[in-house]
Protein backbone atom coordinates (compact mmCIF):
# COMPACT_ATOMS: atom_id res chain seq x y z
CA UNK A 1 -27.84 40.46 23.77
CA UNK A 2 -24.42 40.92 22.40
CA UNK A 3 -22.04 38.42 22.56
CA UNK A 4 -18.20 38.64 22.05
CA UNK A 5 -15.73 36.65 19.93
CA UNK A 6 -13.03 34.46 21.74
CA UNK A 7 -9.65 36.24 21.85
CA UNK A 8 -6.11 34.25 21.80
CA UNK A 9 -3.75 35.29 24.29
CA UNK A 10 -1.25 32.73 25.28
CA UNK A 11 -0.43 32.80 29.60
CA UNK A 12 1.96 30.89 31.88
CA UNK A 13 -0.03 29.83 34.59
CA UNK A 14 1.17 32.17 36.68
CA UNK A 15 -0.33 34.85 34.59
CA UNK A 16 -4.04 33.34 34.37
CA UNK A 17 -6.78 35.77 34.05
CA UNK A 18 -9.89 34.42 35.67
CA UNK A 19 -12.67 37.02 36.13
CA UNK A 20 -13.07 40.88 34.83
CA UNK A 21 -16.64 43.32 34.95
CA UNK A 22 -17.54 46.73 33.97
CA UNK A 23 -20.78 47.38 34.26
CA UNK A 24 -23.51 50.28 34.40
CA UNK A 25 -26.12 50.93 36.15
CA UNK A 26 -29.12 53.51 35.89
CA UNK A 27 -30.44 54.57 39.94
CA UNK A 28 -33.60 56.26 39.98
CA UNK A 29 -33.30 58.02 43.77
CA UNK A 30 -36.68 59.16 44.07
CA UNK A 31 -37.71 55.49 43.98
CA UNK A 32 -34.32 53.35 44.76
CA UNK A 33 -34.98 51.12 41.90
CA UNK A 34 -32.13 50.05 40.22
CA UNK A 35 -31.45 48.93 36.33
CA UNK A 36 -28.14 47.09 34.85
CA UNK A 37 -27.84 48.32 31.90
CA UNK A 38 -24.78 46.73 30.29
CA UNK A 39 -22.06 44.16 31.77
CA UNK A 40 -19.13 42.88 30.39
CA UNK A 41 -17.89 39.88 31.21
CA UNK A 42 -14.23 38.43 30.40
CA UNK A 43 -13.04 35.06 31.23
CA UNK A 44 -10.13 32.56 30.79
CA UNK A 45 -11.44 29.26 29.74
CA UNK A 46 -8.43 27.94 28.73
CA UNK A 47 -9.56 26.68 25.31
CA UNK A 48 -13.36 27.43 24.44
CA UNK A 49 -14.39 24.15 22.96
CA UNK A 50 -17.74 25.27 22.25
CA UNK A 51 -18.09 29.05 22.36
CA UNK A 52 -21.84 29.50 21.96
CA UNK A 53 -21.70 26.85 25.37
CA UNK A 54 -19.33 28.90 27.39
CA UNK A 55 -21.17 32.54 26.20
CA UNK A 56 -24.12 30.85 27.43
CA UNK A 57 -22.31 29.72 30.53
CA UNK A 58 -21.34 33.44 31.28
CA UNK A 59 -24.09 34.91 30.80
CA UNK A 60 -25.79 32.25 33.32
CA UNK A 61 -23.44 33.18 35.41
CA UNK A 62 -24.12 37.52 35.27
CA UNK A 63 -27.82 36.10 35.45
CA UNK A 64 -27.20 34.69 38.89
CA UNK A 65 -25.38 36.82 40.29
CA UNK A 66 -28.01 40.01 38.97
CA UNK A 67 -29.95 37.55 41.14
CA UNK A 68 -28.51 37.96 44.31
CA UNK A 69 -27.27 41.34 44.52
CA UNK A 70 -30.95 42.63 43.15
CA UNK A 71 -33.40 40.20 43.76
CA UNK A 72 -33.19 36.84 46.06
CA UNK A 73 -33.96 37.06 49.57
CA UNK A 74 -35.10 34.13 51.60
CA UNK A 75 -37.98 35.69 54.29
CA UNK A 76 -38.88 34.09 57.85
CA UNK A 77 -41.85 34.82 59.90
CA UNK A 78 -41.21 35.28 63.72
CA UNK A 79 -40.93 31.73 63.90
CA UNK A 80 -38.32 30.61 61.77
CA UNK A 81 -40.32 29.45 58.78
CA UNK A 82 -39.52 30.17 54.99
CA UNK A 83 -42.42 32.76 53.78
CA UNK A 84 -41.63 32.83 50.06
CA UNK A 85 -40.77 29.67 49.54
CA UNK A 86 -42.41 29.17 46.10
CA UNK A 87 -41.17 31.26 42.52
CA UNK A 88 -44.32 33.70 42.89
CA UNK A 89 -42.86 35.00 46.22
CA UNK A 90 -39.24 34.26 45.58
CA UNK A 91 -37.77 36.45 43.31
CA UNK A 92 -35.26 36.07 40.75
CA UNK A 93 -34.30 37.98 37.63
CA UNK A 94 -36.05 37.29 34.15
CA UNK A 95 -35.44 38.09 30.25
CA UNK A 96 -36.46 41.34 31.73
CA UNK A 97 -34.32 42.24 33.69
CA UNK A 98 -31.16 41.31 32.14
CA UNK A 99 -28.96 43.99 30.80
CA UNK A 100 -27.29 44.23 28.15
CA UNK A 101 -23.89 41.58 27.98
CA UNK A 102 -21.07 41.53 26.29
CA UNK A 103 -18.75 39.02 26.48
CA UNK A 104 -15.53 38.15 26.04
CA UNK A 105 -13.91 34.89 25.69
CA UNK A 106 -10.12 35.23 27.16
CA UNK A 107 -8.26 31.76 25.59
CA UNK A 108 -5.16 30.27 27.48
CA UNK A 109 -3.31 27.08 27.38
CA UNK A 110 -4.32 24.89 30.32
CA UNK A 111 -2.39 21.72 30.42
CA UNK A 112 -3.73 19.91 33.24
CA UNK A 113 -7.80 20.61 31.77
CA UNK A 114 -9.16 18.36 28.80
CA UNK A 115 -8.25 19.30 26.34
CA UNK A 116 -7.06 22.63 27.60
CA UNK A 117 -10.13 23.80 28.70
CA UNK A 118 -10.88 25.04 32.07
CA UNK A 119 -14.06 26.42 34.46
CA UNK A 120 -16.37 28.35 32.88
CA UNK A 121 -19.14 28.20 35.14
CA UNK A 122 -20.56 29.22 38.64
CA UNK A 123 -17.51 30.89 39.53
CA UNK A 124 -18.37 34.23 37.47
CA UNK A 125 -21.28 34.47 39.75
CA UNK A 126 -19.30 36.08 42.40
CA UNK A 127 -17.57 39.59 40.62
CA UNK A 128 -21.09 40.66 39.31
CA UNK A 129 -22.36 40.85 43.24
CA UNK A 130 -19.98 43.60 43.84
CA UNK A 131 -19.44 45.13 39.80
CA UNK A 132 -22.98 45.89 40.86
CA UNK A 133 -22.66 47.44 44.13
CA UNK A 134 -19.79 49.86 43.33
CA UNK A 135 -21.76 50.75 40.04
CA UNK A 136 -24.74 51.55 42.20
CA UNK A 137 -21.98 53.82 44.55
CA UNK A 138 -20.42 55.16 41.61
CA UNK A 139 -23.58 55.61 40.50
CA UNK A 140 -25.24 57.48 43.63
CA UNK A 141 -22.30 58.14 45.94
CA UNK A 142 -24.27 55.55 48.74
CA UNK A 143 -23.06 52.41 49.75
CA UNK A 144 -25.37 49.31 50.39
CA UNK A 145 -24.28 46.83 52.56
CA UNK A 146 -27.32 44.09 52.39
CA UNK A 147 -28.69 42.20 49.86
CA UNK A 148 -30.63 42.17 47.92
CA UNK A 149 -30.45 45.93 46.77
CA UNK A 150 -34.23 46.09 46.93
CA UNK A 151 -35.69 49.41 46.04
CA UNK A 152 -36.73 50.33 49.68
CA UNK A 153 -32.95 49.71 50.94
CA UNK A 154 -31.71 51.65 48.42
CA UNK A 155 -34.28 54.18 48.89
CA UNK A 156 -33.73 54.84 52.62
CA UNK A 157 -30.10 54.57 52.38
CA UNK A 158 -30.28 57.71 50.19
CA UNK A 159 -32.33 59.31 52.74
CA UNK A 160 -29.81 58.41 55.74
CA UNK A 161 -27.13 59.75 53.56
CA UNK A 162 -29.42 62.73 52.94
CA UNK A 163 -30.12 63.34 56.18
CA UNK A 164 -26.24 62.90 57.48
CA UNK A 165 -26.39 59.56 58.28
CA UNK A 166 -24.05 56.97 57.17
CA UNK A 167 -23.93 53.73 56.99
């Protein structure tokens, strides 16, 4: 896993830079399986206090978010009950699956955070969810448009596309 080194760049906070990905993806169409295989994450921290914590912190966050757009579905039977409620049946991304990172540490001065630091947190979950999906369209020339991008959705959207269908 590569990991980047924090870069100074000084903002008014009218300027602040919050969230950037660019990502790739490998689709295999004859099976709809998808692999990320590099992301790259910037963020403005204001000041990185610890930068091994907040590199760990993003790449938690791509983790999560590689989570929902691939993996995490909660299933119901006809009656309204949870059917995977446990991790064997519940799926969510491992060492695995995680592609390759790189990040990049985006330092501003934040007056109003402790010591000028800011978020660095849950809030990068949200850009890899659709980094991944317009990879996967760049990627394929389909659009998804339910998650998780399991193999068989991904799979039979090609074949609606293939057939003239769109979705």
């Amino acid at each position: 896993m590569k990991t980047g080194k924090p870069v100074k760049m000084n903002y008014n906070r009218e300027q602040v830079f919050q969230y950037g990905r660019a990502r790739q993806v490998t689709v295999d169409e004859e099976t709809g399986q998808i692999t990320v295989d590099r992301i790259t994450d910037a963020h403005d921290c204001g000041l990185a206090i610890n930068v091994t914590s907040v590199e760990g912190q993003m790449e938690g966050s791509i983790s999560m978010g590689l989570g929902e757009a691939l993996f995490e579905e909660v299933k119901f039977d006809n009656k309204g009950h949870v059917i995977n409620a446990d991790l064997a049946e519940y799926k969510i991304p491992t060492m695995l699956d995680m592609p390759q990172i790189k990040t990049i540490i985006v330092e501003s001065n934040e007056p109003n955070g402790p010591f000028g630091a800011k978020e660095v947190g849950e809030g990068a979950i949200m850009p890899t969810i659709p980094a991944i999906l317009n990879a996967v369209y760049d990627a394929i020339g389909v659009r998804i448009h339910e998650l998780p991008m399991t193999p068989e959705r991904v799979y039979l959207a090609i074949q609606e596309v293939k057939k003239g269908k769109t979705g």
